[in-house]
C-alpha atoms as a PDB file:
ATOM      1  CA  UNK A   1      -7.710   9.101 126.753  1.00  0.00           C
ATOM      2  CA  UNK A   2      -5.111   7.547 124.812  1.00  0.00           C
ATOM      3  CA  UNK A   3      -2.197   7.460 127.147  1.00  0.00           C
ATOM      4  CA  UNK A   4      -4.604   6.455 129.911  1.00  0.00           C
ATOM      5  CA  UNK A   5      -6.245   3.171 128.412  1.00  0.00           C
ATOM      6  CA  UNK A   6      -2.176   2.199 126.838  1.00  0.00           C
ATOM      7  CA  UNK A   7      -1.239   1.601 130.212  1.00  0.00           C
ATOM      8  CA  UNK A   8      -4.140   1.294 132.416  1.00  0.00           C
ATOM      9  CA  UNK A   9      -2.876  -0.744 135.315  1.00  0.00           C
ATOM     10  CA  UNK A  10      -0.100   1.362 136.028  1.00  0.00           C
ATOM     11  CA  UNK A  11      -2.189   4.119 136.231  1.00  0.00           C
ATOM     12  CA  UNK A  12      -4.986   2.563 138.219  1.00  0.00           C
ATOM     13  CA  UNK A  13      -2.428   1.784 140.801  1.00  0.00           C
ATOM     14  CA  UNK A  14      -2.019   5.835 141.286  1.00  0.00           C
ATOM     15  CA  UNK A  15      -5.267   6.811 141.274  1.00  0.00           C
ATOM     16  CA  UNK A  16      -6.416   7.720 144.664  1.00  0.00           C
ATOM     17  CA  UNK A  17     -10.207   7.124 145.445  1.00  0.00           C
ATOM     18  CA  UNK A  18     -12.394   9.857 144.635  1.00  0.00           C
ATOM     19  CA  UNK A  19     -13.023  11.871 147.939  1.00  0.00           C
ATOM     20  CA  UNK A  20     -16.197  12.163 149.829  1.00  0.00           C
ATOM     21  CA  UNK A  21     -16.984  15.513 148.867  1.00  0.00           C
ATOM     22  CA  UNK A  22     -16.935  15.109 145.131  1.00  0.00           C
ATOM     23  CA  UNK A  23     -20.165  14.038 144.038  1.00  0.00           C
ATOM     24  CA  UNK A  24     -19.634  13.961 140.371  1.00  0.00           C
ATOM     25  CA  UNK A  25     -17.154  14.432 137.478  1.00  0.00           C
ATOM     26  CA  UNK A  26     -17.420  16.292 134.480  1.00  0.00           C
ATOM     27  CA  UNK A  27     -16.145  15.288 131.024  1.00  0.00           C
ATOM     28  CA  UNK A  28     -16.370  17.315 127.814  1.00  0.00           C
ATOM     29  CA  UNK A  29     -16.049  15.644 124.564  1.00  0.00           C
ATOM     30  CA  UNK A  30     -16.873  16.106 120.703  1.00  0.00           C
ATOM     31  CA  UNK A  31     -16.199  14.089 117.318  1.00  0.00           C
ATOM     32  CA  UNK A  32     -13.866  15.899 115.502  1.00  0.00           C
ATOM     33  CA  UNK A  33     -14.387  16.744 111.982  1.00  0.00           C
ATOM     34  CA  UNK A  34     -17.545  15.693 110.160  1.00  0.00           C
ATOM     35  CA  UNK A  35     -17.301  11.845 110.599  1.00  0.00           C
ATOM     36  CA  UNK A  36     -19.804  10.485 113.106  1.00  0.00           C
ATOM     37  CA  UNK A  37     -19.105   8.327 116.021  1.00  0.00           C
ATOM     38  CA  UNK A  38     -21.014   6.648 118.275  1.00  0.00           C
ATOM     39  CA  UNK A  39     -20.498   5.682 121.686  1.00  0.00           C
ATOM     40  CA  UNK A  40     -21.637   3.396 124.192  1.00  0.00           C
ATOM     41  CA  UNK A  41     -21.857   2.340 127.719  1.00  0.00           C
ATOM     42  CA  UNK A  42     -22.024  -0.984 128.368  1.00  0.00           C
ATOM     43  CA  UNK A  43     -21.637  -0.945 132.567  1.00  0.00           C
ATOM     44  CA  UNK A  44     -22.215   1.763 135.184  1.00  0.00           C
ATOM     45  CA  UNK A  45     -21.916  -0.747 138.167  1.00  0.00           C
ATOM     46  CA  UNK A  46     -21.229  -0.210 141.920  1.00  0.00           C
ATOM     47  CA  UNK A  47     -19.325  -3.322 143.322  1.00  0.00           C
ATOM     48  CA  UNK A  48     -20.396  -2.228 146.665  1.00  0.00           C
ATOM     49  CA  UNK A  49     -24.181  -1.569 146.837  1.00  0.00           C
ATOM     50  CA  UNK A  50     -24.293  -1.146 150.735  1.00  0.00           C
ATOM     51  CA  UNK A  51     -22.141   1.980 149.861  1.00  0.00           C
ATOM     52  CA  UNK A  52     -22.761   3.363 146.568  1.00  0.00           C
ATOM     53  CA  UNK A  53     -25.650   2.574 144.450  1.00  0.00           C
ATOM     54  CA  UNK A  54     -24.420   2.739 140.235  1.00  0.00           C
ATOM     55  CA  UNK A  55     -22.790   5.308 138.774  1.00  0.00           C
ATOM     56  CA  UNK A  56     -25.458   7.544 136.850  1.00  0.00           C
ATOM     57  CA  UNK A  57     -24.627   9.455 133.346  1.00  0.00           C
ATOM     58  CA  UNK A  58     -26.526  12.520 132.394  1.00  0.00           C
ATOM     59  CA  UNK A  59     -26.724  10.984 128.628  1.00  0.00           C
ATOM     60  CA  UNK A  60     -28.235   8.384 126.768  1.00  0.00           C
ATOM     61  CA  UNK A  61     -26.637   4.625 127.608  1.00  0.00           C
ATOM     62  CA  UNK A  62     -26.301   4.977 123.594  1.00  0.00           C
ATOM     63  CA  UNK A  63     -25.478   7.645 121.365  1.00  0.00           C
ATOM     64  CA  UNK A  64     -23.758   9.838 118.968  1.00  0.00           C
ATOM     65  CA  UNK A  65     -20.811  11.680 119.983  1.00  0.00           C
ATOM     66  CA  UNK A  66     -21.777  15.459 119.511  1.00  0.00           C
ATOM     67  CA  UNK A  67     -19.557  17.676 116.981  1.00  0.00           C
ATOM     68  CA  UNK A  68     -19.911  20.825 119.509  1.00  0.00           C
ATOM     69  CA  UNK A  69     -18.323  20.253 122.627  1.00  0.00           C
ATOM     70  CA  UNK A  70     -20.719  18.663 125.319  1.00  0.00           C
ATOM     71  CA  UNK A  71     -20.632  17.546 129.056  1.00  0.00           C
ATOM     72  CA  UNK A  72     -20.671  13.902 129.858  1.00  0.00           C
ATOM     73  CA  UNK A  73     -21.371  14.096 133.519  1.00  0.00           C
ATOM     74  CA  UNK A  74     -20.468  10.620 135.601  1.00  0.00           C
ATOM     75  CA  UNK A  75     -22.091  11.114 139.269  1.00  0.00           C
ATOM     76  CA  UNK A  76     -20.876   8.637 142.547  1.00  0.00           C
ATOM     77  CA  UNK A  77     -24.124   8.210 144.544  1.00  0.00           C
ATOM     78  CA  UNK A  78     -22.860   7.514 148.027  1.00  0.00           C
ATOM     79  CA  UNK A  79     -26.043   6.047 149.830  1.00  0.00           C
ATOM     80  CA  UNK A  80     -25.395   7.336 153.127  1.00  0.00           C
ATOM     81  CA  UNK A  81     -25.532   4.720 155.462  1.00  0.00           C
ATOM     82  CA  UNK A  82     -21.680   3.707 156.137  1.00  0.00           C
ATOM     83  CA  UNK A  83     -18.430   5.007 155.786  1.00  0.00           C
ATOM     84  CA  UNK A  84     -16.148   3.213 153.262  1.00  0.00           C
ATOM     85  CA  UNK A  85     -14.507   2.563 149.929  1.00  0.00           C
ATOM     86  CA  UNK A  86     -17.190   1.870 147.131  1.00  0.00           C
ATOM     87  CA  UNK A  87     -15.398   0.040 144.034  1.00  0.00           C
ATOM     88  CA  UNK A  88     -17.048   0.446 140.630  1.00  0.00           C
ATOM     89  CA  UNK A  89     -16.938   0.485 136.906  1.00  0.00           C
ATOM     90  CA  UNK A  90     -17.466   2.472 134.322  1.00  0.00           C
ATOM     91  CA  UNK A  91     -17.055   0.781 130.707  1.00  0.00           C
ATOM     92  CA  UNK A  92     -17.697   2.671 127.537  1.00  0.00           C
ATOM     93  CA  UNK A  93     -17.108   2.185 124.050  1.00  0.00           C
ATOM     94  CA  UNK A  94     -16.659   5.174 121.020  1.00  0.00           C
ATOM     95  CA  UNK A  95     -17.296   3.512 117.608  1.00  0.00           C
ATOM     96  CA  UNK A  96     -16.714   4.589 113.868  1.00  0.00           C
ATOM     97  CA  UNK A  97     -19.983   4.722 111.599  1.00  0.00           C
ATOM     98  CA  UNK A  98     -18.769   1.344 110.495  1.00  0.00           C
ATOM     99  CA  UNK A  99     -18.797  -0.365 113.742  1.00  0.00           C
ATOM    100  CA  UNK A 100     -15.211  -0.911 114.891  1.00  0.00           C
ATOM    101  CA  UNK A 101     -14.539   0.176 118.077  1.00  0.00           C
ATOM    102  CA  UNK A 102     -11.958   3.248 118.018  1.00  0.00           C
ATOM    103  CA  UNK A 103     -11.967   3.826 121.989  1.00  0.00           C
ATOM    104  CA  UNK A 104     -12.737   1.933 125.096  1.00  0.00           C
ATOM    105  CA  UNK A 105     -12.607   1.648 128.609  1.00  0.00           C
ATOM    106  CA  UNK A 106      -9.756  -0.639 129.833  1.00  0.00           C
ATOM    107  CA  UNK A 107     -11.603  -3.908 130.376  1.00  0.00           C
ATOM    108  CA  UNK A 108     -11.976  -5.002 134.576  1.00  0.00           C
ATOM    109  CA  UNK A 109     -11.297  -1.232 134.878  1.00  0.00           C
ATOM    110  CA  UNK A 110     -11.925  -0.585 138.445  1.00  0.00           C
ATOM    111  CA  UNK A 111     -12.256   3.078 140.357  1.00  0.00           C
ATOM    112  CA  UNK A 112     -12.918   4.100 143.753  1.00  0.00           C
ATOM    113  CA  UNK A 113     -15.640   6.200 145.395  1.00  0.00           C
ATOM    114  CA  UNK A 114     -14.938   7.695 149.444  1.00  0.00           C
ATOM    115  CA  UNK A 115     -18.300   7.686 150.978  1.00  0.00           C
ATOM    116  CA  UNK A 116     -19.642   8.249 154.373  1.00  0.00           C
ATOM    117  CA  UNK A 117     -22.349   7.624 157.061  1.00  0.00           C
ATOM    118  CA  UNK A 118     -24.949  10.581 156.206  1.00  0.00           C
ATOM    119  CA  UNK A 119     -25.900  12.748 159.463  1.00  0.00           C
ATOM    120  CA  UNK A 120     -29.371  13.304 159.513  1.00  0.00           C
ATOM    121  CA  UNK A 121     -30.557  15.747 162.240  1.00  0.00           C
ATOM    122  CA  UNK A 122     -33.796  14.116 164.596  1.00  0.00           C
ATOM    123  CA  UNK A 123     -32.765  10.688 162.331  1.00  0.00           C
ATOM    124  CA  UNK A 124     -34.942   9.144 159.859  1.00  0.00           C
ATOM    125  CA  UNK A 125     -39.157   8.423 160.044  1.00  0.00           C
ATOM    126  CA  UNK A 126     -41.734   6.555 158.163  1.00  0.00           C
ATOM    127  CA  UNK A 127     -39.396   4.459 156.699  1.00  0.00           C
ATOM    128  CA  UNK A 128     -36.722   6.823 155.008  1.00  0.00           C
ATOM    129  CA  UNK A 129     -32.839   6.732 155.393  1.00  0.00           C
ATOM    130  CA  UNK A 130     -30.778   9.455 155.508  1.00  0.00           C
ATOM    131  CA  UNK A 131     -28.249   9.896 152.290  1.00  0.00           C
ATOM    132  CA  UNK A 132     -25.398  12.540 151.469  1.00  0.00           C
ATOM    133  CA  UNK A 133     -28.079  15.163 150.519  1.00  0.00           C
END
């Protein structure tokens, strides 16, 4: 994460948006050794609710960081009901057992999630709307 976060920008300006068929990402972490960290995340946020509602986590907002290695699943849910380029963030923080932040998400970090208009076959009744699943 290191190299990422020292120059952020630079990398943010190669970063293509996540395409439509990738509906989550997959991150594996653990503390190392036997000090404990703690992490936290302080925005999952769509910038473009007609598109993509916020990111979800499969964890606690805030936690400890395991010592075995463990998935830290960030999903992109794509609402279905236009085609376009959702912008969001994702801003977490890893802290020592004293409190001082060790890690972090670049701040106004900004990524990019493909989505498009969900096909539903015979449309949508009762009031439902038709999504990527």
């Amino acid at each position: 994460m290191a190299p990422f976060t020292h120059d952020f920008r630079k990398a943010q300006q190669r970063m293509p948006a996540i395409p439509v068929n990738i509906h989550s990402m997959n991150f594996t972490w653990q503390a190392a050794g036997q000090a404990e960290y703690f992490y936290e995340f302080l925005s999952l946020r769509s910038l473009d609710k007609g598109i993509m509602a916020d990111p979800t986590v499969n964890v606690p907002l805030l936690g400890t960081v395991p010592h075995k290695a463990s998935v830290v699943q960030v999903g992109f849910p794509c609402l279905g009901k236009q085609d376009g380029v959702a912008a969001f963030e994702v801003d977490v923080i890893v802290m020592n057992s004293e409190g001082n932040t060790i890690l972090q998400t670049p701040q106004n970090a900004i990524f990019f999630k493909t989505c498009q208009q969900a096909e539903c076959p015979g449309g949508c009744r009762n009031g439902g709307f038709c999504n990527e699943r």
